[in-house]
Structures are given as structure tokens and as C-alpha cells.
PDB file of N, CA and C in Angstrom:
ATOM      1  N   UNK A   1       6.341  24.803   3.664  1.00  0.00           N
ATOM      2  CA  UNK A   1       6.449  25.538   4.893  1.00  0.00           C
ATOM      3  C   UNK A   1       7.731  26.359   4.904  1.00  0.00           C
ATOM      4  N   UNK A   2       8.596  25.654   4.508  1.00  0.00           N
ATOM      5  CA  UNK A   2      10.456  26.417   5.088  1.00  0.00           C
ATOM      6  C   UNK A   2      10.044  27.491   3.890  1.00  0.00           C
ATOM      7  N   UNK A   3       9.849  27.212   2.451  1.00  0.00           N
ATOM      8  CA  UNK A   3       9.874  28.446   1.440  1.00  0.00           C
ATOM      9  C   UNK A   3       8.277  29.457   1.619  1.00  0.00           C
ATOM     10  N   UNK A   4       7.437  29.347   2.255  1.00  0.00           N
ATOM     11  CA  UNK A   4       6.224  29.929   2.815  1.00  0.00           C
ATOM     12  C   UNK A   4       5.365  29.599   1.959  1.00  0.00           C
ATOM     13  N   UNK A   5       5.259  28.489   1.182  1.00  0.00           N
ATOM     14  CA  UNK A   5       4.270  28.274   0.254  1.00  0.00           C
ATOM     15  C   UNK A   5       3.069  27.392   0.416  1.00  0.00           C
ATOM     16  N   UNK A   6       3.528  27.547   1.727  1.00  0.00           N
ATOM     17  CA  UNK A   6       2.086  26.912   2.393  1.00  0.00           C
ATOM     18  C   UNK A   6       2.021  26.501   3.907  1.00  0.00           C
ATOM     19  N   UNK A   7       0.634  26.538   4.897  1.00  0.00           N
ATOM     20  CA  UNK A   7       1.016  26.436   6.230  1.00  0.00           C
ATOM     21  C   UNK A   7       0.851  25.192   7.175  1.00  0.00           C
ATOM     22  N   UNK A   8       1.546  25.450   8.153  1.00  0.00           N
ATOM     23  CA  UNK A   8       1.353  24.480   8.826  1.00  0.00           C
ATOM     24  C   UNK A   8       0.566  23.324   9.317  1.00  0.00           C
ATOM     25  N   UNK A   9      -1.117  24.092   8.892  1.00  0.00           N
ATOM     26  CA  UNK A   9      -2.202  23.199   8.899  1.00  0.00           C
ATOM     27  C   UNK A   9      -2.267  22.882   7.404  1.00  0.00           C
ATOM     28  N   UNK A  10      -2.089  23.288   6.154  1.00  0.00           N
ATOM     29  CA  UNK A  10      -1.822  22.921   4.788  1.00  0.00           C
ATOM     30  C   UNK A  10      -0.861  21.892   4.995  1.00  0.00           C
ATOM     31  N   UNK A  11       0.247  21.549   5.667  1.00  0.00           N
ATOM     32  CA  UNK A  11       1.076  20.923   5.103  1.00  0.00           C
ATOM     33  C   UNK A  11       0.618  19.270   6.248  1.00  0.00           C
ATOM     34  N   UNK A  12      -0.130  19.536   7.008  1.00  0.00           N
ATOM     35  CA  UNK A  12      -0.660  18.917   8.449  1.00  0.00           C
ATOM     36  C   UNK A  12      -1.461  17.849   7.356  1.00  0.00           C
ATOM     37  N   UNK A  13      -2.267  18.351   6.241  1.00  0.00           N
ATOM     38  CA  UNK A  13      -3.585  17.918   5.882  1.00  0.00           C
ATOM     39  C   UNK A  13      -3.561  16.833   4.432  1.00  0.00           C
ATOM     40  N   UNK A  14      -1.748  16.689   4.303  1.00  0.00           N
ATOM     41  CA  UNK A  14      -1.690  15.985   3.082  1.00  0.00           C
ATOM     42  C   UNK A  14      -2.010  14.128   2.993  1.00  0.00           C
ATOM     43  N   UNK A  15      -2.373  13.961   4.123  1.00  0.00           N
ATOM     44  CA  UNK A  15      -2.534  12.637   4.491  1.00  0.00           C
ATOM     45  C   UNK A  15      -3.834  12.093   4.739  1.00  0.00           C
ATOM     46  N   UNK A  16      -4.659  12.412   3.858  1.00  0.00           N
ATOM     47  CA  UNK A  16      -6.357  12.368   4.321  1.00  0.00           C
ATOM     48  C   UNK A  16      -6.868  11.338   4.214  1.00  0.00           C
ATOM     49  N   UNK A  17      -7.440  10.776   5.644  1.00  0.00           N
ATOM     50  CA  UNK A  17      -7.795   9.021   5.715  1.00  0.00           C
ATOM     51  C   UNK A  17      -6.733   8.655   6.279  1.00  0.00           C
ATOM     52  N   UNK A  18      -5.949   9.132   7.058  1.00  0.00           N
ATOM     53  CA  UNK A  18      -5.016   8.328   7.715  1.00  0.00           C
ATOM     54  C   UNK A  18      -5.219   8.438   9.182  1.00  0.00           C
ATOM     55  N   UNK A  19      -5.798   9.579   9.574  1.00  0.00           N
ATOM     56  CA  UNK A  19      -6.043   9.594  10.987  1.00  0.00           C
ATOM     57  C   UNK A  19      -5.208  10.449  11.695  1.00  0.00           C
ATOM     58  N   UNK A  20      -3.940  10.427  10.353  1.00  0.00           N
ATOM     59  CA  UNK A  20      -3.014  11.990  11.360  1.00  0.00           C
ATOM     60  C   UNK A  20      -2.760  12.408  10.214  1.00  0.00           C
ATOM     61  N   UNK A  21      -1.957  13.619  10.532  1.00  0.00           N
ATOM     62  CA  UNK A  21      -1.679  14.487   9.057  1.00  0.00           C
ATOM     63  C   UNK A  21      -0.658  14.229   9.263  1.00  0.00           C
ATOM     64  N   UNK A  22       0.532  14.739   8.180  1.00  0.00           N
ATOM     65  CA  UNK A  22       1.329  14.536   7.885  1.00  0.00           C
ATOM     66  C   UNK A  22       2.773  15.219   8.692  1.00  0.00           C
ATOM     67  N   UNK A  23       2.623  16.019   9.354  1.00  0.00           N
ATOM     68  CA  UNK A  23       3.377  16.412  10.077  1.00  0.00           C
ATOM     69  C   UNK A  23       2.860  16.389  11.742  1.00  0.00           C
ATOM     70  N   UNK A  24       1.995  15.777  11.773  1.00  0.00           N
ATOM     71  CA  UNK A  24       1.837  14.924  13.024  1.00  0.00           C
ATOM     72  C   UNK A  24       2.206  14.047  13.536  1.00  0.00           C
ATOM     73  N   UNK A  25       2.308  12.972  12.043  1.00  0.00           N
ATOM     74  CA  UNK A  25       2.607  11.791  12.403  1.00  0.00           C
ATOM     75  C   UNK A  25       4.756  11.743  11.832  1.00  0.00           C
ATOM     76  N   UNK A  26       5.170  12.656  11.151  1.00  0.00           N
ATOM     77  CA  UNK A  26       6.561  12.916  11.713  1.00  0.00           C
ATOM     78  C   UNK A  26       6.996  13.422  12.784  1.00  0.00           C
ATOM     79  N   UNK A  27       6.265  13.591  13.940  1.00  0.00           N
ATOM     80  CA  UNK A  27       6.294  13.854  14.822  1.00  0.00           C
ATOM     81  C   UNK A  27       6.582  12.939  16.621  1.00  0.00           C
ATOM     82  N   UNK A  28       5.585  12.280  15.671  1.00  0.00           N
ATOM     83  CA  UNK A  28       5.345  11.410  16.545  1.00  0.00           C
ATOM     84  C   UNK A  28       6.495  10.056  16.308  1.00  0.00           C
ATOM     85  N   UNK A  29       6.842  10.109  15.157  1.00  0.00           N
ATOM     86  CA  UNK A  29       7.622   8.765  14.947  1.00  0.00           C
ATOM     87  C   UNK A  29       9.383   9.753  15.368  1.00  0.00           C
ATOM     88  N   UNK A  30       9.394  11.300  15.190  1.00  0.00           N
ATOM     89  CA  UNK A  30      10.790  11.860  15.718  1.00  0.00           C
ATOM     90  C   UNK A  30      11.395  12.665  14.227  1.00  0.00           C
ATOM     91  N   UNK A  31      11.615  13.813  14.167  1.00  0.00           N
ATOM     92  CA  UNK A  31      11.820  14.242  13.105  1.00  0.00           C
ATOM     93  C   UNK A  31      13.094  13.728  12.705  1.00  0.00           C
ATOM     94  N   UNK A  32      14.019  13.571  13.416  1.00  0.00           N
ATOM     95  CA  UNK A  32      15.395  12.628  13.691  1.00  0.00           C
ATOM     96  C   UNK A  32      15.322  11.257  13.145  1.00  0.00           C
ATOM     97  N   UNK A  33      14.419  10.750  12.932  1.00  0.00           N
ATOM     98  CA  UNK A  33      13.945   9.583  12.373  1.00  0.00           C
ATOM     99  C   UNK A  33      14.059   9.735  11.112  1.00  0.00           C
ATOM    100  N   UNK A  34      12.924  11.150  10.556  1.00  0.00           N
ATOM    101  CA  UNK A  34      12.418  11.277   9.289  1.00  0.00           C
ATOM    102  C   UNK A  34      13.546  11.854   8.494  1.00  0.00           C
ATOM    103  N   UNK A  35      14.258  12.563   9.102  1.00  0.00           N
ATOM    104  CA  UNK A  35      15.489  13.246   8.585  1.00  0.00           C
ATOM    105  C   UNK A  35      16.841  12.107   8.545  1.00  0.00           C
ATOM    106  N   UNK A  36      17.078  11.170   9.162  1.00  0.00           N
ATOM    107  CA  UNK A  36      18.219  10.545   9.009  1.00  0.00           C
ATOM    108  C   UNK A  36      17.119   9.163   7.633  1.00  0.00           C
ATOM    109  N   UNK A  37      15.902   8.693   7.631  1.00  0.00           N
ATOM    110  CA  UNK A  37      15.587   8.017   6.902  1.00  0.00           C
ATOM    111  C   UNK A  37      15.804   8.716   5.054  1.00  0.00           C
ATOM    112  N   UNK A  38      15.044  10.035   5.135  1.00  0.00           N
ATOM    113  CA  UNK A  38      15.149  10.711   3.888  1.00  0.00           C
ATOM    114  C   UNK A  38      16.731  10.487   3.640  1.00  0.00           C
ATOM    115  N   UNK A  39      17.328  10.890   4.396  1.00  0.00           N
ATOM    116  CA  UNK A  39      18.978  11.026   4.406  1.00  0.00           C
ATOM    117  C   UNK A  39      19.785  10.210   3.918  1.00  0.00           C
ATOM    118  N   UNK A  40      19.471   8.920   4.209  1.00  0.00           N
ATOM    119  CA  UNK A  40      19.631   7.644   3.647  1.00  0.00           C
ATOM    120  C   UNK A  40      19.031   7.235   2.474  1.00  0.00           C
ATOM    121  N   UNK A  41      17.757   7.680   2.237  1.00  0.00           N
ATOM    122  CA  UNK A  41      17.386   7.400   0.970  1.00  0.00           C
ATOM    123  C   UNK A  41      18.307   7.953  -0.377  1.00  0.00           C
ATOM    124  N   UNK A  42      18.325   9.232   0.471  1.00  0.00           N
ATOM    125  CA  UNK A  42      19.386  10.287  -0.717  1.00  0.00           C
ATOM    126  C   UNK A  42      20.707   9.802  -1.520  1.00  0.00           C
ATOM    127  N   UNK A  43      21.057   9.299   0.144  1.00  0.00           N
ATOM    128  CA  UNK A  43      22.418   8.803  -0.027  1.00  0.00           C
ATOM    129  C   UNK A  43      22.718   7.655  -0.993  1.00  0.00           C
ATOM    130  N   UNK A  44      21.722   6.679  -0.894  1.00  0.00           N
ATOM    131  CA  UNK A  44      21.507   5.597  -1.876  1.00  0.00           C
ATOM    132  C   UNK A  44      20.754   5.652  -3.045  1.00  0.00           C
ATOM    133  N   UNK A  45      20.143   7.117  -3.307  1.00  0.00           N
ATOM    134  CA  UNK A  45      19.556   6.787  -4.591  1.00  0.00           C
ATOM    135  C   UNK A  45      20.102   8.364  -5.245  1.00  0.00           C
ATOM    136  N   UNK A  46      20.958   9.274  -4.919  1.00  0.00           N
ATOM    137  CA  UNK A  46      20.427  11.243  -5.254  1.00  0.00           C
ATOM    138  C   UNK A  46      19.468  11.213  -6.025  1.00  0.00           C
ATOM    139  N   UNK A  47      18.635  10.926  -5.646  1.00  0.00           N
ATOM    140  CA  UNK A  47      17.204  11.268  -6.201  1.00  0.00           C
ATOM    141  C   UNK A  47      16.888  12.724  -5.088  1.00  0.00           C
ATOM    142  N   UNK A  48      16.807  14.357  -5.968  1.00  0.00           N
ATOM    143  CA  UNK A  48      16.374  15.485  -5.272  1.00  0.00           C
ATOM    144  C   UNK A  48      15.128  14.982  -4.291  1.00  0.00           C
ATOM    145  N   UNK A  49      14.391  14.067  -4.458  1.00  0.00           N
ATOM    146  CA  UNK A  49      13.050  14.133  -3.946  1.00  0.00           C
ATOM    147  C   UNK A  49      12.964  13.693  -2.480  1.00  0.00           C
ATOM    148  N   UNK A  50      14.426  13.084  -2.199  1.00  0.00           N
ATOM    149  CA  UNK A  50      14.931  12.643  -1.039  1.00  0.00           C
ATOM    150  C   UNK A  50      15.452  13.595  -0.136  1.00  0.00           C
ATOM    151  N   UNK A  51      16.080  14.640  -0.606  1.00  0.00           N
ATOM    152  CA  UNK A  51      17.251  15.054   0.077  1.00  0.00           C
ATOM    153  C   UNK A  51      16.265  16.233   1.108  1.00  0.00           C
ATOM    154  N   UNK A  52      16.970  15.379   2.467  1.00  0.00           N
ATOM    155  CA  UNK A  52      16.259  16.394   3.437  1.00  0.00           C
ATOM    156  C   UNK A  52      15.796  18.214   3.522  1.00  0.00           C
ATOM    157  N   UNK A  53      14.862  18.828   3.596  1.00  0.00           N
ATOM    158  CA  UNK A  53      14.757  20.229   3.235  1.00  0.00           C
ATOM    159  C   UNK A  53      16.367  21.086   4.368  1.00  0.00           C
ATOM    160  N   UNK A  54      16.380  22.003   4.402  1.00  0.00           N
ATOM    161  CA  UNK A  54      17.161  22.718   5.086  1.00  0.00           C
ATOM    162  C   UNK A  54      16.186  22.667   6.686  1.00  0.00           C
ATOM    163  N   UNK A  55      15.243  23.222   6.613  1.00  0.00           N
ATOM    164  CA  UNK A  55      14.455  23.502   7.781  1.00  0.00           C
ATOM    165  C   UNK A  55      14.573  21.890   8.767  1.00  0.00           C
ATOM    166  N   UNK A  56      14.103  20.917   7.978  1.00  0.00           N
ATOM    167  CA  UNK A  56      14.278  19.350   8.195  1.00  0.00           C
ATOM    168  C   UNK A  56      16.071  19.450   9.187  1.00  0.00           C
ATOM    169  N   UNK A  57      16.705  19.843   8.434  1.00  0.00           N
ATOM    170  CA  UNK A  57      18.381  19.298   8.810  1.00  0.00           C
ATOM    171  C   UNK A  57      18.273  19.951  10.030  1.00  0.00           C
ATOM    172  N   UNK A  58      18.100  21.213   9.957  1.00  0.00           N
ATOM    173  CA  UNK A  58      18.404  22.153  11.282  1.00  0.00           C
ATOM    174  C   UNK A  58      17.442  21.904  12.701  1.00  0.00           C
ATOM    175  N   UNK A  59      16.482  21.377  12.259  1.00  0.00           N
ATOM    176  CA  UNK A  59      15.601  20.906  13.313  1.00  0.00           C
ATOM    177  C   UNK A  59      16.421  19.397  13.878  1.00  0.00           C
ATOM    178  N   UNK A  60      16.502  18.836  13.069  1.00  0.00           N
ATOM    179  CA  UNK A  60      16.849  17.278  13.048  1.00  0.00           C
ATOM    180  C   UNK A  60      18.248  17.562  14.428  1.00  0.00           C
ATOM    181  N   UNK A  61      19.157  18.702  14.082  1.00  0.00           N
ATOM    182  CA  UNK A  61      20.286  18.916  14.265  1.00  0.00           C
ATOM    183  C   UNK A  61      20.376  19.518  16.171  1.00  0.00           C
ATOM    184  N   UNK A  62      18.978  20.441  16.026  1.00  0.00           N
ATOM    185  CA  UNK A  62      18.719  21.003  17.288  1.00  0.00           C
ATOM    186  C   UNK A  62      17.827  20.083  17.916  1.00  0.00           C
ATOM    187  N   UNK A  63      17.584  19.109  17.658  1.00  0.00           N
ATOM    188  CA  UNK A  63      16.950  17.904  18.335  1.00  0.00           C
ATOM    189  C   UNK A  63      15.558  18.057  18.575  1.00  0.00           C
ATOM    190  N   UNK A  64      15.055  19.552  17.896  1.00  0.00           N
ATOM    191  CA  UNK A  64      13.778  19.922  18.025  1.00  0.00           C
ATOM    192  C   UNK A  64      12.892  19.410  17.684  1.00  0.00           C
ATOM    193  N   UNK A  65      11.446  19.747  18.002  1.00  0.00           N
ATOM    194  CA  UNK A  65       9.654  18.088  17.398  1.00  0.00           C
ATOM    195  C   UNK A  65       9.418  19.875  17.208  1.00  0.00           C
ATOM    196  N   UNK A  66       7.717  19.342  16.055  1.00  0.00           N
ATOM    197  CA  UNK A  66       7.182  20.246  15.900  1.00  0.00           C
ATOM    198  C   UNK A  66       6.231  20.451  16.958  1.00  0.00           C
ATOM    199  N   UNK A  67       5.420  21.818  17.146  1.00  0.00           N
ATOM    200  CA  UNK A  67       4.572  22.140  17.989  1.00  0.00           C
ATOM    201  C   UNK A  67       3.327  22.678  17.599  1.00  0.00           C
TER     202      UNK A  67
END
């Protein structure tokens, strides 16, 4: 999504059989959640695969949910 390589319902749909997509259900649990958890993962492992996106931080930061 943040680099445009795919959309919002693409990125919604990576969770199939779960009952929510994937940026539904970070939503619902608080992107503030998902962003300080990745954050922590990072922190304890720098594994790149962790480290929160930019779009992630700045949302996380403006206290903003998706819509």
C-alpha cells in the first residue's frame, strides 16, 4: 500500500478463512498495538521483516485507524 504496489482491498484480502482481512483485523485490535508489537519484535530480533513500514509509524504516531 505505502509503496502503491497494491490496494487497499488487495492488502484487506491476505487472510483468507479468517473472517477478516488483514487490515481489518489491525484495526480492530489498534494500529498502535500493531506498530508498537512489530516494534518490539524489531527491537529484539533486527530482523527487516519486523521493522514497522513508514506509513505504519506515522499513523501509529497520529493516533490514526484505518477507514
Amino acid at each position: 500500500m505505502q509503496e502503491g504496489a497494491a490496494s487497499v482491498l488487495a492488502v484487506n484480502q491476505l487472510l483468507p478463512g479468517s473472517g477478516a482481512g488483514l487490515l481489518t483485523r489491525a484495526n480492530r485490535i489498534g494500529l498502535s498495538r500493531v506498530y508498537e508489537a512489530l516494534e518490539g519484535a524489531y527491537q529484539d530480533t533486527r530482523e527487516p521483516r519486523y521493522n514497522p513500514c513508514s506509513l505504519l509509524k506515522r499513523m501509529h504516531l497520529r493516533g490514526s485507524y484505518l477507514r
